[in-house]
N, C-alpha and C. Protein backbone atom coordinates (compact mmCIF):
# COMPACT_ATOMS: atom_id res chain seq x y z
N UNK A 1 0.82 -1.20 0.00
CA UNK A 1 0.00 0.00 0.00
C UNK A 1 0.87 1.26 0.00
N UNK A 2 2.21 1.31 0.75
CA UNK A 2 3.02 2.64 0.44
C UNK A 2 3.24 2.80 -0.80
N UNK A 3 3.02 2.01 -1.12
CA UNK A 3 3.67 2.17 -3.06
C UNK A 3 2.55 2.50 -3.87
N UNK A 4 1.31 2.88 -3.41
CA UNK A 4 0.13 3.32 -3.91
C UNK A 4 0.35 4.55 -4.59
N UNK A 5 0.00 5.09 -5.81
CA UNK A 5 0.53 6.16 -6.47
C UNK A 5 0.21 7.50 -5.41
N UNK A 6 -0.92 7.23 -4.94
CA UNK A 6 -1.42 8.75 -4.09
C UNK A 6 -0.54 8.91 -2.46
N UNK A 7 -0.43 7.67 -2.19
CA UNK A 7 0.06 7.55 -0.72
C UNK A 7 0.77 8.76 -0.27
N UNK A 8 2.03 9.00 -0.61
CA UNK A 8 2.48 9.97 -0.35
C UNK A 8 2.11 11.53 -0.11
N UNK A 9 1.35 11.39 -1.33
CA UNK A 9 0.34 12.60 -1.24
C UNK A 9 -0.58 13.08 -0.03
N UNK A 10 -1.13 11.90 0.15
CA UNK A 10 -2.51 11.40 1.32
C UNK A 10 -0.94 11.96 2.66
N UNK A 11 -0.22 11.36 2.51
CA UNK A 11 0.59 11.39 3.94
C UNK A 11 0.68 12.87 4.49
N UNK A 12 1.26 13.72 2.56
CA UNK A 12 1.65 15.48 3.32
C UNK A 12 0.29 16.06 3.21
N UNK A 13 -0.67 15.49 3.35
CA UNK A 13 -2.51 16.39 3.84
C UNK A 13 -2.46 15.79 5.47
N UNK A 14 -2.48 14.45 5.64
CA UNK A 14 -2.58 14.09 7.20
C UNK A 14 -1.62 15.13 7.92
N UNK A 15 -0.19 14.86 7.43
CA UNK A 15 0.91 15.11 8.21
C UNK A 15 0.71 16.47 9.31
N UNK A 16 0.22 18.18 8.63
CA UNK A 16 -0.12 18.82 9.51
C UNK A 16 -1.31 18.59 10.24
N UNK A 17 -2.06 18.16 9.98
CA UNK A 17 -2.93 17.97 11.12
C UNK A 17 -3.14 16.70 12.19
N UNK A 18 -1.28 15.99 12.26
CA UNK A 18 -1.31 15.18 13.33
C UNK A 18 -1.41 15.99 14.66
N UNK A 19 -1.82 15.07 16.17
CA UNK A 19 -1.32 16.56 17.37
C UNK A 19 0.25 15.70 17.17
N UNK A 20 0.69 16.99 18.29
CA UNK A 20 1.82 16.71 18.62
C UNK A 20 2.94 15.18 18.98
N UNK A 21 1.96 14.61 20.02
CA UNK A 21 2.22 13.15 20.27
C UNK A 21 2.09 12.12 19.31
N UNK A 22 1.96 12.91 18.24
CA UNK A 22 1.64 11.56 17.09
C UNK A 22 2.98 11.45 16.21
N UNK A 23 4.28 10.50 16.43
CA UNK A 23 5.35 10.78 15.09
C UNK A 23 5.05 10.76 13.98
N UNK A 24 4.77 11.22 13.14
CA UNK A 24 4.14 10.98 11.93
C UNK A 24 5.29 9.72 10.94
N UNK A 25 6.09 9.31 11.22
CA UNK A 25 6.56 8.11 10.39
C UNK A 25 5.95 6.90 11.06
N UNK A 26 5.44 6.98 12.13
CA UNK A 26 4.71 5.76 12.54
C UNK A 26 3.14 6.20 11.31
N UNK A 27 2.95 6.75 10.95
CA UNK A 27 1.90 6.97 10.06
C UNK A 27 1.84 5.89 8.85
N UNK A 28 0.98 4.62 8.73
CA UNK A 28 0.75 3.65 7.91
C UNK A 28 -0.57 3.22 7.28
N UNK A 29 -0.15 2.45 6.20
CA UNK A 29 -1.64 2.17 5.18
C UNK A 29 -3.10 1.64 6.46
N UNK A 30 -2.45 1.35 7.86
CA UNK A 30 -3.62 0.63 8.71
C UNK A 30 -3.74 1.38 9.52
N UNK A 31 -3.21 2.52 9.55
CA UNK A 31 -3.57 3.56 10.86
C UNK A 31 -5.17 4.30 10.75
N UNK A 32 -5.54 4.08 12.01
CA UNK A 32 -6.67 4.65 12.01
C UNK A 32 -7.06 5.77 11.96
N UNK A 33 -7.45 6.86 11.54
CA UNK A 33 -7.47 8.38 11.36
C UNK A 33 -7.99 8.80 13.14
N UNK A 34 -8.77 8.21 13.14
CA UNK A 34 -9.21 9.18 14.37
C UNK A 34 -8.72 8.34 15.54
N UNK A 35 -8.49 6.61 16.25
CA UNK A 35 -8.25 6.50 17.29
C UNK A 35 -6.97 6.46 17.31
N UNK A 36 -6.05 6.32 16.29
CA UNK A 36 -4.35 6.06 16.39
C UNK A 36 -3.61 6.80 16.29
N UNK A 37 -4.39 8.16 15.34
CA UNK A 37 -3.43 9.43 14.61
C UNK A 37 -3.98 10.37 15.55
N UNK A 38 -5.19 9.92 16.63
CA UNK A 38 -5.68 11.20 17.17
C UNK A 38 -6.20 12.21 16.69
N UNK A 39 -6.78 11.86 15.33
CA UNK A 39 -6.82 13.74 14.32
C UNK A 39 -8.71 13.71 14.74
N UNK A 40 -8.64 15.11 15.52
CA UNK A 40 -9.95 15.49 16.10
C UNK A 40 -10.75 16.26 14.81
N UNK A 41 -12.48 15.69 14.83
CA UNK A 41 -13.03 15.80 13.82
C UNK A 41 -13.08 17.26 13.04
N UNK A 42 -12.26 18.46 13.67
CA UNK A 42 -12.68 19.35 12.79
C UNK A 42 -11.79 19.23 11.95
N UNK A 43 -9.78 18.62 12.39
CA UNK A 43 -9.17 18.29 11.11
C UNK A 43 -9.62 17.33 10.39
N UNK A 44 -10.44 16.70 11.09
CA UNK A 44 -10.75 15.75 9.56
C UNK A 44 -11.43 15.82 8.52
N UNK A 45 -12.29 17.27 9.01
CA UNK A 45 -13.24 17.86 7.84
C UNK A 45 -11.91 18.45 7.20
N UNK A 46 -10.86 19.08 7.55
CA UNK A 46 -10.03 19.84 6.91
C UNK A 46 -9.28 18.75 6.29
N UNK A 47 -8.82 17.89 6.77
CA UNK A 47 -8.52 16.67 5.69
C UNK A 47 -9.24 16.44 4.36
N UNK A 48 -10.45 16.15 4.93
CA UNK A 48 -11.41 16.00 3.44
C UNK A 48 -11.36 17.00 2.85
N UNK A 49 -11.39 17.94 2.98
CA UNK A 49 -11.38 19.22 2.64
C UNK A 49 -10.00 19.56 1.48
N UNK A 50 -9.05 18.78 2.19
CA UNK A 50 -7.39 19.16 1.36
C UNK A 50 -7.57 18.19 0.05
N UNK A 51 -7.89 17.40 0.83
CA UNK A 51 -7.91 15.73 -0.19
C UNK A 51 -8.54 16.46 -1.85
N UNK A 52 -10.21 16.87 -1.65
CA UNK A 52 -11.05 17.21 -2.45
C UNK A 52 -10.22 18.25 -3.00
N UNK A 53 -9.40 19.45 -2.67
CA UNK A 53 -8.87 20.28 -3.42
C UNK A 53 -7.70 19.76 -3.85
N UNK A 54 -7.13 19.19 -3.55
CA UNK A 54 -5.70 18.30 -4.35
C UNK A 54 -5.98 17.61 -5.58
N UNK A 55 -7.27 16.67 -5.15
CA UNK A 55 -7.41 15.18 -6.10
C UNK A 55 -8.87 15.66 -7.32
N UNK A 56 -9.00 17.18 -6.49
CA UNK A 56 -10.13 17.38 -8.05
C UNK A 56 -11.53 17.02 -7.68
N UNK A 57 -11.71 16.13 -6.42
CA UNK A 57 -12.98 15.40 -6.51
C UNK A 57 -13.69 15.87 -5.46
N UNK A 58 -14.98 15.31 -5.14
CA UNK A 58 -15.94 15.77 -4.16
C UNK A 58 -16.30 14.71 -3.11
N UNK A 59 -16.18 14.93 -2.10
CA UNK A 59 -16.61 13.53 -1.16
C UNK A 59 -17.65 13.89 -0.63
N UNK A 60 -18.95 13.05 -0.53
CA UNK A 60 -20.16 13.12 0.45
C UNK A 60 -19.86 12.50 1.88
N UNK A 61 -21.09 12.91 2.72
CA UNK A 61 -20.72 12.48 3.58
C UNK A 61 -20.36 10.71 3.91
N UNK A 62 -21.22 10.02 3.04
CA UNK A 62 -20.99 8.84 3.03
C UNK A 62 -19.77 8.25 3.32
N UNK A 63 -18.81 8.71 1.72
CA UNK A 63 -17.80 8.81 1.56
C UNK A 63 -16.44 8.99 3.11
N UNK A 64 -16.75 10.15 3.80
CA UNK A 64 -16.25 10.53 4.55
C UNK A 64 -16.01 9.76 6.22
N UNK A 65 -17.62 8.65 5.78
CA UNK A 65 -17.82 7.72 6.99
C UNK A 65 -17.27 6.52 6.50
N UNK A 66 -16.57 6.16 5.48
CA UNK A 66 -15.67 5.28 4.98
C UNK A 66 -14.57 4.94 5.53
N UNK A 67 -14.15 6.37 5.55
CA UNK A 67 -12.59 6.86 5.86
C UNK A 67 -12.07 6.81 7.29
N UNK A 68 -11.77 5.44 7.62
CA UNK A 68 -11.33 5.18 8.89
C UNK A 68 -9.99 5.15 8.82
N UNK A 69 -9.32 4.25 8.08
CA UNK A 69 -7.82 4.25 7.72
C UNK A 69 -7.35 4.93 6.50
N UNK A 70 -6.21 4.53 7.03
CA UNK A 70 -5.24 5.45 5.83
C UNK A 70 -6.09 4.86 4.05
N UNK A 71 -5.62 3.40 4.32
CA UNK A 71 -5.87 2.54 3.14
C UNK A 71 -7.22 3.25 2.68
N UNK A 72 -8.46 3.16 3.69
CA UNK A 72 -9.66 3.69 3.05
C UNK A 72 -9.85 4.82 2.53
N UNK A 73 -9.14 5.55 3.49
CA UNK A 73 -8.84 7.15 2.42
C UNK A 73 -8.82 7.06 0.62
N UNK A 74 -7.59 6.10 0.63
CA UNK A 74 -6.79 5.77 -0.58
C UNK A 74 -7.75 5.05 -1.22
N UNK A 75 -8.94 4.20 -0.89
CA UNK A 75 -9.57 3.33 -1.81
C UNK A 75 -10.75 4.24 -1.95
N UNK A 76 -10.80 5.30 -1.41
CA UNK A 76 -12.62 6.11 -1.68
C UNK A 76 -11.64 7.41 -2.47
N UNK A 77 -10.83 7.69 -1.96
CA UNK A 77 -10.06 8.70 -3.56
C UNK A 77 -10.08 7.95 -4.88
N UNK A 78 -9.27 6.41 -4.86
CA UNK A 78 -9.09 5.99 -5.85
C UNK A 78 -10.73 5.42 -6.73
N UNK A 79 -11.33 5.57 -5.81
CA UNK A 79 -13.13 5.49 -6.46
C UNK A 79 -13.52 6.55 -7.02
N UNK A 80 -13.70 7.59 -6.46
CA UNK A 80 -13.54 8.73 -6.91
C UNK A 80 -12.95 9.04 -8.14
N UNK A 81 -11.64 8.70 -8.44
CA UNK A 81 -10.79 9.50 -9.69
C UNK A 81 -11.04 8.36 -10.17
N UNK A 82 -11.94 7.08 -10.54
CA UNK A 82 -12.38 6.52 -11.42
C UNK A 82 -13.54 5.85 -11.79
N UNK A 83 -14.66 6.91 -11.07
CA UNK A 83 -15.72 7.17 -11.51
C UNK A 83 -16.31 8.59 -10.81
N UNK A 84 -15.76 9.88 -11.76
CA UNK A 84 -16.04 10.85 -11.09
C UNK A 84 -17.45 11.72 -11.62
């Protein structure tokens, strides 16, 4: 999954809005957005928020209740940019 074309990408949108106590190289395709990375829900609207202005696309809320891990991030973008 690091070798996913977007991964990296996905990593520098999480990366500022880890808190402090979070190293961000422990940051992986199975990390959980909200109980492992700690990222409190208003960054995660700002996450979705970066994602949608980076990748072009629009996420509903649906979408957004998907997005538990990293990986799912990466598989509801990669849905997205191939059926937009």
């Amino acid at each position: 999954m690091k070798t996913h074309p977007h991964y990296e990408t996905l990593q520098q949108i999480i990366r500022p809005y880890l808190p402090e106590d979070v190293d961000p190289d422990t940051v992986g395709p199975d990390s959980r957005l909200v109980a492992d990375l700690n990222i409190n829900s208003a960054h995660l609207v700002d996450i979705v928020l970066d994602v949608e202005d980076r990748f072009d696309i629009r996420l509903e809320d649906a979408d957004m209740q998907e997005m538990a891990t990293v990986a799912d991030a990466l598989g509801v973008i990669d849905s997205k940019l191939n059926n937009p």
